[in-house]
C-alpha atoms as a PDB file:
ATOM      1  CA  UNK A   1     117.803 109.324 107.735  1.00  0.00           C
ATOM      2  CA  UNK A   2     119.209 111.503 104.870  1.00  0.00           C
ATOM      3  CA  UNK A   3     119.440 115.272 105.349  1.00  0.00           C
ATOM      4  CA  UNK A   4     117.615 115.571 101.730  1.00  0.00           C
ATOM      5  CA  UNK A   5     114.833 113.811 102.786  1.00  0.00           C
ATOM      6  CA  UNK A   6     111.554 115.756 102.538  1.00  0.00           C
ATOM      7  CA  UNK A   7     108.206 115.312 103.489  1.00  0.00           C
ATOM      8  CA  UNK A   8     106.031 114.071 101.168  1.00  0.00           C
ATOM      9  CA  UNK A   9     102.775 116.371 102.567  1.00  0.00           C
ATOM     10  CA  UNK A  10     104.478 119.881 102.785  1.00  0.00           C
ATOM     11  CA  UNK A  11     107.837 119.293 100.634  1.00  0.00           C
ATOM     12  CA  UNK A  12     109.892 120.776 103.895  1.00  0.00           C
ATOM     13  CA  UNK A  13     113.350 119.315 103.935  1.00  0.00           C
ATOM     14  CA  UNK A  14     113.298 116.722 107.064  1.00  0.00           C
ATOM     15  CA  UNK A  15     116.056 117.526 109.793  1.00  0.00           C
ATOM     16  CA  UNK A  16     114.558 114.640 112.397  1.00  0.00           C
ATOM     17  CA  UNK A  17     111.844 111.954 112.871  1.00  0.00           C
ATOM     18  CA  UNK A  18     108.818 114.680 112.927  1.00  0.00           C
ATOM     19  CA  UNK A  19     108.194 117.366 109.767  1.00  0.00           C
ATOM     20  CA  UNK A  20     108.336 121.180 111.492  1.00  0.00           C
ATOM     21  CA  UNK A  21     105.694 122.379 109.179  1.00  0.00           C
ATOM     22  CA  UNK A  22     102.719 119.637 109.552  1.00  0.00           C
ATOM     23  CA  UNK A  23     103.915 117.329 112.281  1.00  0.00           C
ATOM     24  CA  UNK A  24     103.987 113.804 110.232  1.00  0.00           C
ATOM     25  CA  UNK A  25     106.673 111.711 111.773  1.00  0.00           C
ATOM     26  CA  UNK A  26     108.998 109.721 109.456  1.00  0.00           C
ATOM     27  CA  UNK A  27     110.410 106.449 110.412  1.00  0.00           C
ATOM     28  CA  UNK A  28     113.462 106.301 108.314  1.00  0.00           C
ATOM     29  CA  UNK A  29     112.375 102.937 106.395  1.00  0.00           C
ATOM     30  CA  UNK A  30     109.883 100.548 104.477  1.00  0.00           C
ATOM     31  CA  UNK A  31     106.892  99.249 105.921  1.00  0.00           C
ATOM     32  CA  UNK A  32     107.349  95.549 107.820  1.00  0.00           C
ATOM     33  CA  UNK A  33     105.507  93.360 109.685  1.00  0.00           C
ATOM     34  CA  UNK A  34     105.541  94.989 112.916  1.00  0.00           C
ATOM     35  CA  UNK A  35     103.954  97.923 111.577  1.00  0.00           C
ATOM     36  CA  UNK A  36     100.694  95.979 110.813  1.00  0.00           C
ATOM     37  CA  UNK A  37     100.897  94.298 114.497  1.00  0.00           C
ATOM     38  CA  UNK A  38     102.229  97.287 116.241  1.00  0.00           C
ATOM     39  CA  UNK A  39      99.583  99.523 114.555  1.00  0.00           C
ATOM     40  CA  UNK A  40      96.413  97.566 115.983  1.00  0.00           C
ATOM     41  CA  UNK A  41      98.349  97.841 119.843  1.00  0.00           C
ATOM     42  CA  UNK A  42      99.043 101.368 119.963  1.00  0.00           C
ATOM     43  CA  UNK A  43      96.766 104.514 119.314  1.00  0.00           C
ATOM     44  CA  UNK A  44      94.003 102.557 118.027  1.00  0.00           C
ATOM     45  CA  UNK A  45      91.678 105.368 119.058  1.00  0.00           C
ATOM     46  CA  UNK A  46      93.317 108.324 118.734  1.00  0.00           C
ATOM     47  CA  UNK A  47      92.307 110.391 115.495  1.00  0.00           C
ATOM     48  CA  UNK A  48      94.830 111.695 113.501  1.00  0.00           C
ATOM     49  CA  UNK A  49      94.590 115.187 112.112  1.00  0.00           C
ATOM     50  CA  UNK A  50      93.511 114.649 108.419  1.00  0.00           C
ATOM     51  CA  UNK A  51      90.466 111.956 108.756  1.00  0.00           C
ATOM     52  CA  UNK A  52      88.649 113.571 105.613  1.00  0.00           C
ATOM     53  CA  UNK A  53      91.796 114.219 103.712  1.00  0.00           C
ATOM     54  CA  UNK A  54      92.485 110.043 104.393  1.00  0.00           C
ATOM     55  CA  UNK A  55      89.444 109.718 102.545  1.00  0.00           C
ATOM     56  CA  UNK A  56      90.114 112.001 100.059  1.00  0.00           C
ATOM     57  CA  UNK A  57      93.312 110.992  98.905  1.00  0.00           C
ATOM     58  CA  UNK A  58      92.240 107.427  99.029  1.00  0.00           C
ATOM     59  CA  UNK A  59      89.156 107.988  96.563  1.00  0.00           C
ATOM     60  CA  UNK A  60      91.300 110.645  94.210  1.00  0.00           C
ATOM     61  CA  UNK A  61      94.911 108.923  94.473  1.00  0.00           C
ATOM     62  CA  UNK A  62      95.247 106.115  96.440  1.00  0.00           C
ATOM     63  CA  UNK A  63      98.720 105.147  94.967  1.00  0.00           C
ATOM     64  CA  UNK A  64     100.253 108.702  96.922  1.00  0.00           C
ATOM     65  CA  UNK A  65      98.463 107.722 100.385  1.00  0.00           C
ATOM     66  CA  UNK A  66      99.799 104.203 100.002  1.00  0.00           C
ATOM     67  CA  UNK A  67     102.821 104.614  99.385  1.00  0.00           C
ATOM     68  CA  UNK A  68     103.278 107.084 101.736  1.00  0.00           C
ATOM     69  CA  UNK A  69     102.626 104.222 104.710  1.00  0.00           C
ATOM     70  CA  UNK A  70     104.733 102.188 103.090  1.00  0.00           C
ATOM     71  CA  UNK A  71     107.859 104.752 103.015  1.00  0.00           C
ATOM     72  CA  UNK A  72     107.214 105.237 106.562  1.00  0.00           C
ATOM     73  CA  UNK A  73     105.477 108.365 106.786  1.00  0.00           C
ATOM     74  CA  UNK A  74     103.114 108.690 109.803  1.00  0.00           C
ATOM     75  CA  UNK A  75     100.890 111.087 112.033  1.00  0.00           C
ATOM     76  CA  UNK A  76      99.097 112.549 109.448  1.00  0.00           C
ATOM     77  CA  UNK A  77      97.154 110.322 107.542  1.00  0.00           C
ATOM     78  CA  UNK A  78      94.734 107.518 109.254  1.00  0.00           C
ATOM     79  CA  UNK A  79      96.648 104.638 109.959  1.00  0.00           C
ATOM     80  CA  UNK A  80      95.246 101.188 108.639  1.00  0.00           C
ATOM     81  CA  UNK A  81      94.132 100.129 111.691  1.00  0.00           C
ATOM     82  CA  UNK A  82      92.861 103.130 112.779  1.00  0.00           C
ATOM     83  CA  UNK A  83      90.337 102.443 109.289  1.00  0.00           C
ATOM     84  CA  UNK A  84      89.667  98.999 110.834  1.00  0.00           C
ATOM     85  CA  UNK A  85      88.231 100.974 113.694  1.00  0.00           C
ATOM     86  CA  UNK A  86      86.137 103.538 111.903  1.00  0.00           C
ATOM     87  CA  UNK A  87      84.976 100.077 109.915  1.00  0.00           C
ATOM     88  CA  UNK A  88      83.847  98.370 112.628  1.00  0.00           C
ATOM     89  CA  UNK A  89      82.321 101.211 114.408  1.00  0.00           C
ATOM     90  CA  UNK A  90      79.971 102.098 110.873  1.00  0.00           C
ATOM     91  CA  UNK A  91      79.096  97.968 110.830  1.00  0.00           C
ATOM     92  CA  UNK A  92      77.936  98.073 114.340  1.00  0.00           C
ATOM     93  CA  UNK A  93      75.964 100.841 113.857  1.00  0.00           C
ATOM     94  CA  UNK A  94      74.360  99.193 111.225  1.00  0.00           C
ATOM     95  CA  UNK A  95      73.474  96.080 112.723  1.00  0.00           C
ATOM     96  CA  UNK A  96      72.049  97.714 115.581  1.00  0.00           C
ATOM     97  CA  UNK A  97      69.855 100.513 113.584  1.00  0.00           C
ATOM     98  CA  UNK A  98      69.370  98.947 109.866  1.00  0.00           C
ATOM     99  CA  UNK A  99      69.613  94.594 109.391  1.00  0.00           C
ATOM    100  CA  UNK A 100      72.302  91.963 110.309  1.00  0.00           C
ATOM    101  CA  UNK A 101      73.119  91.429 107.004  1.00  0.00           C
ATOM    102  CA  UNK A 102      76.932  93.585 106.079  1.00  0.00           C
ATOM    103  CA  UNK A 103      77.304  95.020 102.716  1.00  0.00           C
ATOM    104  CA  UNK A 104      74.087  92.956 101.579  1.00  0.00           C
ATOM    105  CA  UNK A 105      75.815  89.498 102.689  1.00  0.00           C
ATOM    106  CA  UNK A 106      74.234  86.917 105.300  1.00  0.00           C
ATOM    107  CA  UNK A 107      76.238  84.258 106.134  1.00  0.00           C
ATOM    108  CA  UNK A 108      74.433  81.005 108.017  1.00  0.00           C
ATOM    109  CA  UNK A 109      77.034  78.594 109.733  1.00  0.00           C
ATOM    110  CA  UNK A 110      75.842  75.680 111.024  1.00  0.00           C
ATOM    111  CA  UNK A 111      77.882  73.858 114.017  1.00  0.00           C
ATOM    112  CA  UNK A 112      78.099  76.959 115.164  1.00  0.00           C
ATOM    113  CA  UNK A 113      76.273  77.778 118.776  1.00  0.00           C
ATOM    114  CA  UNK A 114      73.955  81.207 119.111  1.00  0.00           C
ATOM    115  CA  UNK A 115      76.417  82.362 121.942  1.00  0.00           C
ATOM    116  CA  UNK A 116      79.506  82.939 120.091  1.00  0.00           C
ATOM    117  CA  UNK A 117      77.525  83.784 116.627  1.00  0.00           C
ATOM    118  CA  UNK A 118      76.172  86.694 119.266  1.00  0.00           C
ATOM    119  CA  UNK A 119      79.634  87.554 120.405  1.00  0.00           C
ATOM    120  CA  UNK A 120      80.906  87.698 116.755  1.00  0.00           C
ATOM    121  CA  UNK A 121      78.744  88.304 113.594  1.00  0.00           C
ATOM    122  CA  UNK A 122      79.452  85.786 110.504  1.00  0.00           C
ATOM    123  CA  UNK A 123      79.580  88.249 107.997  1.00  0.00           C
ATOM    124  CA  UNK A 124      81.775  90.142 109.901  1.00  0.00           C
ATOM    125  CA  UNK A 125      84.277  87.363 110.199  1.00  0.00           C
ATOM    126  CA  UNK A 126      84.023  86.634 106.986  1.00  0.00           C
ATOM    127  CA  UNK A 127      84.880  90.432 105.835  1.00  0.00           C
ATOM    128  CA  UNK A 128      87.517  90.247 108.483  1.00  0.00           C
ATOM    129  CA  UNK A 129      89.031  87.300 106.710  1.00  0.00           C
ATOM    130  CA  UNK A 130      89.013  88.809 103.268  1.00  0.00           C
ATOM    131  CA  UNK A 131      91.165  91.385 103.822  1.00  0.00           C
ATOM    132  CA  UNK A 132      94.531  89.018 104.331  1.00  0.00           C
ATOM    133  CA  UNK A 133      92.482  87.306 101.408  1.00  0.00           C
ATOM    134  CA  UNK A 134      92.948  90.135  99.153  1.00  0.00           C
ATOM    135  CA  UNK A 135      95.922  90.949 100.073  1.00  0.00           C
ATOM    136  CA  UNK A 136      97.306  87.347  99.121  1.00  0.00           C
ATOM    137  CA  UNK A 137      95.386  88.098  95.470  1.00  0.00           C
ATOM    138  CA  UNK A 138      97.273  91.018  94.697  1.00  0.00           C
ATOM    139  CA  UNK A 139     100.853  89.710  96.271  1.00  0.00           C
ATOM    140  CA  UNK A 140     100.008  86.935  93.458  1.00  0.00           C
ATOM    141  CA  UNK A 141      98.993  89.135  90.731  1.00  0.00           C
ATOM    142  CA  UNK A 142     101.453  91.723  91.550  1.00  0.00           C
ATOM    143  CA  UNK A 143     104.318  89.415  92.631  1.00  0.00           C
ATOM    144  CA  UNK A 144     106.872  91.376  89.514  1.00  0.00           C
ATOM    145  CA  UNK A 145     106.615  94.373  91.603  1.00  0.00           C
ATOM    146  CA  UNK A 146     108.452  92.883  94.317  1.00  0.00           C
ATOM    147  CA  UNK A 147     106.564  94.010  97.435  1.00  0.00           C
ATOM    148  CA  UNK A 148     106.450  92.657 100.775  1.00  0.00           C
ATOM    149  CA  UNK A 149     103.106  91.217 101.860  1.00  0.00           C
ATOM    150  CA  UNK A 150     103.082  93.483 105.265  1.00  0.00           C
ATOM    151  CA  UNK A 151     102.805  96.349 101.904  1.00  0.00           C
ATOM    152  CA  UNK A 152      99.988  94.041 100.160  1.00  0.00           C
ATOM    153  CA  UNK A 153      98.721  93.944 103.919  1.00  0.00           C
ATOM    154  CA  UNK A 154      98.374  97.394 104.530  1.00  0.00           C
ATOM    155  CA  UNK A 155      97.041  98.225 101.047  1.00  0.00           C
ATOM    156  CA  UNK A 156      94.318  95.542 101.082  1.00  0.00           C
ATOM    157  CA  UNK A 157      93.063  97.350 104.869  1.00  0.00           C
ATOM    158  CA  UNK A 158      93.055 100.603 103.537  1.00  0.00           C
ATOM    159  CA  UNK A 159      90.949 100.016 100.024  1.00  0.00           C
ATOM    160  CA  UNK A 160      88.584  97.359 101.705  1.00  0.00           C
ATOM    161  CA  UNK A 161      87.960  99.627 104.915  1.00  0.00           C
ATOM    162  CA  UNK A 162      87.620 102.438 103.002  1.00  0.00           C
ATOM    163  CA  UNK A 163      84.709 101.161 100.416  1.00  0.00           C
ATOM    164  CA  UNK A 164      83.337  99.371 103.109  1.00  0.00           C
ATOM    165  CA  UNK A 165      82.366 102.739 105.332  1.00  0.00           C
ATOM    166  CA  UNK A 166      81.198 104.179 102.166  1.00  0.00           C
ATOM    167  CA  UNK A 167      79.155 101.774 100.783  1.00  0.00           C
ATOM    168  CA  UNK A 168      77.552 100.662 104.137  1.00  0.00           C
ATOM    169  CA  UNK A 169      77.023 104.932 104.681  1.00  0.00           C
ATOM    170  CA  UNK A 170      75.177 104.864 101.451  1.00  0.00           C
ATOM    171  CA  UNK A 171      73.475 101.679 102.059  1.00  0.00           C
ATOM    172  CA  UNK A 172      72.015 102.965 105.560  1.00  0.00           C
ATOM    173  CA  UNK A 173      71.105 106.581 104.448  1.00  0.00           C
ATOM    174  CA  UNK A 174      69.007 105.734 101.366  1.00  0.00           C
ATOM    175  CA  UNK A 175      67.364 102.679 103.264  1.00  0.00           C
ATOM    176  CA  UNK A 176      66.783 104.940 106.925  1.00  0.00           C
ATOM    177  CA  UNK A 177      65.577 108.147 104.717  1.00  0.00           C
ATOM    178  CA  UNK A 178      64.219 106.783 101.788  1.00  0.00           C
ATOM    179  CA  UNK A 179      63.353 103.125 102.764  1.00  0.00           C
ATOM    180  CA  UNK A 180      65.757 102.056  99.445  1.00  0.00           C
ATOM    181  CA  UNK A 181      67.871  99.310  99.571  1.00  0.00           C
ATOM    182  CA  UNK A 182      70.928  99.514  97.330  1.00  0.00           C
ATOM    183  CA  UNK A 183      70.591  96.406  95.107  1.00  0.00           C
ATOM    184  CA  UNK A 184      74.107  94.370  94.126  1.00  0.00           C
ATOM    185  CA  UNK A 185      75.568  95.553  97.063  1.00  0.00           C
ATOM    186  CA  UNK A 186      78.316  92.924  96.790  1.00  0.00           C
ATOM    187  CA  UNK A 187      78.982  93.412  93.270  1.00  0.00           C
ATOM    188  CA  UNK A 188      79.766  97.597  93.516  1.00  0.00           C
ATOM    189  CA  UNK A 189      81.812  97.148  96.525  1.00  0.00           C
ATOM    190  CA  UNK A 190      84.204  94.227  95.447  1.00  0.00           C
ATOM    191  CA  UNK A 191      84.094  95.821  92.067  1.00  0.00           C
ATOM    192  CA  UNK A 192      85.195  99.172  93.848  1.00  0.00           C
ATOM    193  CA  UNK A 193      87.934  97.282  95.828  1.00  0.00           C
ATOM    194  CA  UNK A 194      89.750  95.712  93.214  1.00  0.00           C
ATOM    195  CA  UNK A 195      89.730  98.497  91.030  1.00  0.00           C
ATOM    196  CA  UNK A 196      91.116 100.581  93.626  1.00  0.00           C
ATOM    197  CA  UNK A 197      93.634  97.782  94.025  1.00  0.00           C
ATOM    198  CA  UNK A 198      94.458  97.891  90.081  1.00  0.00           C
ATOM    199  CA  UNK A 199      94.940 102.227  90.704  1.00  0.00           C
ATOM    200  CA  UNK A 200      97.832 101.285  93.471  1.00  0.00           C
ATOM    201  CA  UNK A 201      99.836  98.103  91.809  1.00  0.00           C
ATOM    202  CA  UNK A 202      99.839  98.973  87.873  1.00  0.00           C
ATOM    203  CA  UNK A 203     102.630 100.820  86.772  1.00  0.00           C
ATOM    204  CA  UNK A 204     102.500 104.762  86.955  1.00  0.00           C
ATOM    205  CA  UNK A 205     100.834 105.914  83.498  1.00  0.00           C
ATOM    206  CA  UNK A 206      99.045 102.488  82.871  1.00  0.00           C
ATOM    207  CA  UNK A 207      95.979 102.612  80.489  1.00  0.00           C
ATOM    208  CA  UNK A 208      92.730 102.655  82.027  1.00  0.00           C
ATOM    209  CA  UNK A 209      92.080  98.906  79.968  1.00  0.00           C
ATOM    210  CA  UNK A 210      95.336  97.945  81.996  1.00  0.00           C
ATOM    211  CA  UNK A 211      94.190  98.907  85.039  1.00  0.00           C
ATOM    212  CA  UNK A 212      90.908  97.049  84.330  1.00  0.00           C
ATOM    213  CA  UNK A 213      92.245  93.756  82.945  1.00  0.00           C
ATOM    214  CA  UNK A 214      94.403  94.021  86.369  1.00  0.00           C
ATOM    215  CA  UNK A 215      91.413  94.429  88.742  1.00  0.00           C
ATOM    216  CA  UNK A 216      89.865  91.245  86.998  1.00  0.00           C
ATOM    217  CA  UNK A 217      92.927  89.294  87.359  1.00  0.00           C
ATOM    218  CA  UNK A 218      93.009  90.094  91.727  1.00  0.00           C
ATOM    219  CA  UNK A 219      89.153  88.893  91.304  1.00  0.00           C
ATOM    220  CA  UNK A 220      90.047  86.070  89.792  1.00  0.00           C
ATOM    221  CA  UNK A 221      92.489  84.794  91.953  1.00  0.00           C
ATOM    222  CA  UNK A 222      90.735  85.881  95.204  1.00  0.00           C
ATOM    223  CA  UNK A 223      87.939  83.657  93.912  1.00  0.00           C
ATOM    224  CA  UNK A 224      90.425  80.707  93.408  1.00  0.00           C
ATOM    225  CA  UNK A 225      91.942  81.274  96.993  1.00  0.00           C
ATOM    226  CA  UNK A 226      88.348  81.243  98.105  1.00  0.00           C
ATOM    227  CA  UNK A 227      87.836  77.873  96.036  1.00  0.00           C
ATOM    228  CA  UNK A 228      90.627  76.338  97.642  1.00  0.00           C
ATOM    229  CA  UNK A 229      89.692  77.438 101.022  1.00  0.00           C
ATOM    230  CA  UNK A 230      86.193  75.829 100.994  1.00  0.00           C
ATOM    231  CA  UNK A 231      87.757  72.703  99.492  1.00  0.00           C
ATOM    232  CA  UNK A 232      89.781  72.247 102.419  1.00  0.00           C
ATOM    233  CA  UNK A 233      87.293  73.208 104.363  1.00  0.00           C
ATOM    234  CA  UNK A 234      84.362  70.456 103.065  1.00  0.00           C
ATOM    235  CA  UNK A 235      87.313  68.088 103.311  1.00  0.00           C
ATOM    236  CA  UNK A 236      87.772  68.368 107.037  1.00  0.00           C
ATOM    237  CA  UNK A 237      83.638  68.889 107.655  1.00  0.00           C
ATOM    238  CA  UNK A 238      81.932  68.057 104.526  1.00  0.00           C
ATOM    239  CA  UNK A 239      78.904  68.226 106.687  1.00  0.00           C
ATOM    240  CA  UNK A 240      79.941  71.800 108.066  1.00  0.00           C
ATOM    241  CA  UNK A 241      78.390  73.827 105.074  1.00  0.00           C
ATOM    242  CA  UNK A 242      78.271  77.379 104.990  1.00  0.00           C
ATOM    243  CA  UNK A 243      75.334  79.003 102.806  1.00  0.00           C
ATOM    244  CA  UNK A 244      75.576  82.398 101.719  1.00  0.00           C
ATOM    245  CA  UNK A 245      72.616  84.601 100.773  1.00  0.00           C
END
C-alpha cells in the first residue's frame, strides 16, 4: 500500500490496513471475484457501523459508495451481501405479514412440487436471479469502461437491494396503515434500478438526458437477456411455462 494513500471517509493519510480516525480497513487493491464469494461466507450478520449512512450515500451518490467497494475500502459501509441480508429479511417479513406476491410480482411455475415452492418462493428466485442479470446488462452497456464483472456484480447487489427494501417498506406501510396498495410496483422499482445504474457507469459530469438514454439502454438489454433466457428455456420444456402476473 502507498504511504499517500488516504481514506476516502475521513481524508486521514493511511499508515496500515485499518484508518486510525474511523476504523474502515483498506485492502490495498480492486475488487475481484473472491470478494463477492468471500463476502456472503464471512460476517454475513454482523452490522457495520454506518447502516443509515449506506443508505444515504446510495440514494444521494451512489457512484462515491461504489466505488469505494470497488477500491477496496471496507468496515464502514454495508457490504453487498450484508444488503442481500437486510433484503431478504424485509421480503420475509412481507410474505409473512402483507401477500406472497414481492415487489407486486407473482410468479406461477408449473412442474414445480408445493414442497420446494414452500422452501423457496418463485418470485424470490426470480429477484435472486436478476441481480447477476443486471449486472450482465450493464457489463454490456458499459463494456468501454473496462470493468470487471465481480465490479458490475457488486454494483448490481447494492442498487437492486437497496430499491428493493425501500420500495417493499413503502409498499407494506401504506398497505398495513392505510390499506393502499402502491400501483406499478414493478415499473418504479426497475425504473429506480437502472437509473441508479446510469448515476454509477456514465462518465462524471454526464447530462441528466445521458444518464437517461443510458438507463434505457441496461433495460433494454436486460430485457433481451431475459428473451434469450426463456427461449432456451421453452426449447428444453416448451411445456414448462412460467406465467407472470
Amino acid at each position: 500500500m502507498s504511504a499517500s494513500t488516504t481514506c476516502t471517509i475521513c481524508q486521514t493519510k493511511l499508515q496500515g490496513d485499518y484508518c486510525s480516525s474511523c476504523g474502515q480497513r483498506y485492502l490495498g487493491r480492486r475488487v475481484n471475484a473472491w470478494d463477492v464469494i468471500g463476502g456472503w461466507l464471512s460476517g454475513l450478520l454482523l452490522p457495520e457501523r454506518s447502516l443509515l449512512g449506506t443508505f444515504r450515500q446510495l440514494l444521494v451518490n451512489p457512484r462515491y459508495i461504489v466505488n469505494n467497494y470497488w477500491s477496496g475500502f471496507r468496515g464502514y459501509y454495508l457490504s453487498p451481501s450484508q444488503l442481500v441480508v437486510y433484503m431478504l429479511f424485509v421480503f420475509g417479513l412481507h410474505l409473512a405479514l402483507v401477500n406472497q406476491e414481492i415487489l407486486g410480482i407473482t410468479v406461477n411455475v408449473s412442474g414445480v412440487s408445493d414442497s420446494l415452492k414452500s422452501f423457496l418462493s418463485p418470485q424470490l428466485f426470480l429477484f435472486l436471479l436478476m441481480i447477476p442479470m443486471l449486472g450482465l446488462s450493464t457489463a454490456a452497456v458499459y463494456y468501454r469502461h473496462k470493468h470487471s464483472f465481480p465490479e458490475h456484480f457488486t454494483a448490481a447487489i447494492y442498487l437492486f437491494a437497496l430499491w428493493a427494501i425501500l420500495f417493499t417498506l413503502l409498499y407494506d406501510m401504506l398497505y398495513l396503515l392505510l390499506g393502499m396498495e402502491l400501483g406499478s410496483l414493478p415499473f418504479w422499482f426497475f425504473g429506480a434500478v437502472f437509473l441508479w445504474s446510469a448515476r454509477v457507469f456514465s462518465p462524471e459530469g454526464s447530462a441528466w438526458y445521458r444518464v437517461l438514454l443510458n438507463s434505457v439502454l441496461s433495460i433494454l438489454m436486460l430485457a433481451l437477456i431475459f428473451a434469450i433466457l426463456l427461449g432456451i428455456a421453452y426449447l428444453l420444456d416448451p411445456e414448462g411455462a412460467i406465467e407472470q402476473g
